[in-house]
Protein backbone atom coordinates (compact mmCIF):
# COMPACT_ATOMS: atom_id res chain seq x y z
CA UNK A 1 109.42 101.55 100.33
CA UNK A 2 106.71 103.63 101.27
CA UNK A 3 103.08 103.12 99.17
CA UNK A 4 100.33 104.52 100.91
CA UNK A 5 97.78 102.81 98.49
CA UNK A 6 94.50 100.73 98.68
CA UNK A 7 95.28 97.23 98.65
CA UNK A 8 93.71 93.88 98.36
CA UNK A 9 93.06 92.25 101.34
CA UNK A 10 95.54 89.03 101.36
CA UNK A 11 98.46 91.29 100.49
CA UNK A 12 99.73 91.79 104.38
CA UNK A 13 100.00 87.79 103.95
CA UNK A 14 101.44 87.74 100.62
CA UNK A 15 104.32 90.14 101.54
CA UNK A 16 105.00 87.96 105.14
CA UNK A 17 105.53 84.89 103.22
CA UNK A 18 108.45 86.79 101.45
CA UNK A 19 109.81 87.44 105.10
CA UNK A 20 108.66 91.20 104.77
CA UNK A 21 106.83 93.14 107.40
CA UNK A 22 104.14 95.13 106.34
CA UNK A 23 102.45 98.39 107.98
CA UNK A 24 98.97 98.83 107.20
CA UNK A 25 96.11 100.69 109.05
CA UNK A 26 92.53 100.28 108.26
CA UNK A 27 91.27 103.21 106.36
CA UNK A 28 88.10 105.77 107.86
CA UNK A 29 85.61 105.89 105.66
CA UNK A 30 86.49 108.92 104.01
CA UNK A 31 90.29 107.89 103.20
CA UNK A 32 88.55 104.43 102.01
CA UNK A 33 86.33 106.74 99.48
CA UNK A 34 89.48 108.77 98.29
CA UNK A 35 91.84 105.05 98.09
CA UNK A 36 89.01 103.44 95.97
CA UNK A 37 88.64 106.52 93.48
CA UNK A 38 92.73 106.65 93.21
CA UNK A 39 92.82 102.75 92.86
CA UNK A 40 89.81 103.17 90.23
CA UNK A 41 91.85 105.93 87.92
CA UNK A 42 95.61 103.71 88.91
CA UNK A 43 93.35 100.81 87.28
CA UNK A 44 92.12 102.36 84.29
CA UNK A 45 95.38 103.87 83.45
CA UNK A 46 97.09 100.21 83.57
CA UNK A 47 94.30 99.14 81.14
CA UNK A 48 94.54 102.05 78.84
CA UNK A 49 98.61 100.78 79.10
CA UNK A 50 98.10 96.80 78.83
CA UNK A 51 95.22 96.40 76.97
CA UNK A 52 94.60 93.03 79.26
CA UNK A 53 92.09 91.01 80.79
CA UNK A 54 93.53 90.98 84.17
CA UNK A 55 93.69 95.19 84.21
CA UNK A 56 89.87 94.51 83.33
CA UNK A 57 89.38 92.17 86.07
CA UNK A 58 91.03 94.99 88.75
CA UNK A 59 88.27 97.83 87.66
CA UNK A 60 86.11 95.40 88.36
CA UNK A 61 87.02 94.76 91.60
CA UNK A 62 87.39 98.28 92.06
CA UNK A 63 83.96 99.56 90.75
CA UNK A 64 82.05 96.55 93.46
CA UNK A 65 84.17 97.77 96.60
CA UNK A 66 82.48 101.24 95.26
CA UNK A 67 79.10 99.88 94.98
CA UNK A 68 79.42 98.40 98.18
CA UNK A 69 80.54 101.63 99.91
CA UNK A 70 77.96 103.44 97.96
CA UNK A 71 75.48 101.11 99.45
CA UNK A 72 74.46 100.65 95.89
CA UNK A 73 73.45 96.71 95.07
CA UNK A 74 74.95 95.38 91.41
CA UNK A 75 70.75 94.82 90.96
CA UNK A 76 70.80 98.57 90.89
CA UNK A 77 73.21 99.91 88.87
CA UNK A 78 71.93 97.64 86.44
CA UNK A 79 68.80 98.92 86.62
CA UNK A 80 69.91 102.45 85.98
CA UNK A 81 72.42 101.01 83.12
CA UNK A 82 69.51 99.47 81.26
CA UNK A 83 67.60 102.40 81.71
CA UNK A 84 69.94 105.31 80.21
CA UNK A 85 70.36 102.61 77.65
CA UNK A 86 67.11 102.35 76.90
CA UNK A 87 66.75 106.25 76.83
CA UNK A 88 70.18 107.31 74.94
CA UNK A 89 71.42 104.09 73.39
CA UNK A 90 74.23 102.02 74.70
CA UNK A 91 77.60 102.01 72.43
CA UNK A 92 77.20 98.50 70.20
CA UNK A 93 76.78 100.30 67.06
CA UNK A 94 80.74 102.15 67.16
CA UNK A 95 79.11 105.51 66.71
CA UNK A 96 81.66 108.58 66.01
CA UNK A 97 80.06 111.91 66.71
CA UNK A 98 82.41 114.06 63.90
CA UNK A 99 80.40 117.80 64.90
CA UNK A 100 77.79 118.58 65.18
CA UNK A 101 76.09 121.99 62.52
């Protein structure tokens, strides 16, 4: 079966315990970019589907191999979080925009 996905790294060791063989190749930077955004939307989809934890867990993972590529530290993106938070709200008080007249 042919994937041609991002995966996590003990996979290749997961799959040759079941007496499979598989083929990998290390990404270039640029397929690792276009993987990560792919894996990002395949994980969001599976929580929008599931409605779990674990899905949760997987964007997670997701969104910090993007920071890290991004060169972009978790102290950061917090930073800029807190700020447009501070600026436009953050979403703790459910609120529907209906239309606006």
């Amino acid at each position: 079966m042919i994937y041609d996905k991002l995966i996590r790294d003990k996979i290749p060791e997961i799959i040759r315990n079941n007496n499979k063989n598989p083929i990998t190749h290390t990404a270039s930077e640029e397929e690792y970019k276009e993987k990560l955004y792919k894996k990002l939307e395949e994980e969001v989809k599976e929580f929008l589907k599931e409605d779990n934890t674990d899905e949760l867990a997987d964007i997670l993972e997701v969104y910090y191999a993007i920071l890290e590529l991004k060169n972009i530290s978790k102290e950061q993106i917090e930073k800029i979080r807190k700020e447009k938070a501070e600026k436009r709200g953050s979403f703790k008080n459910r609120l529907i925009l209906e239309e606006v007249k």
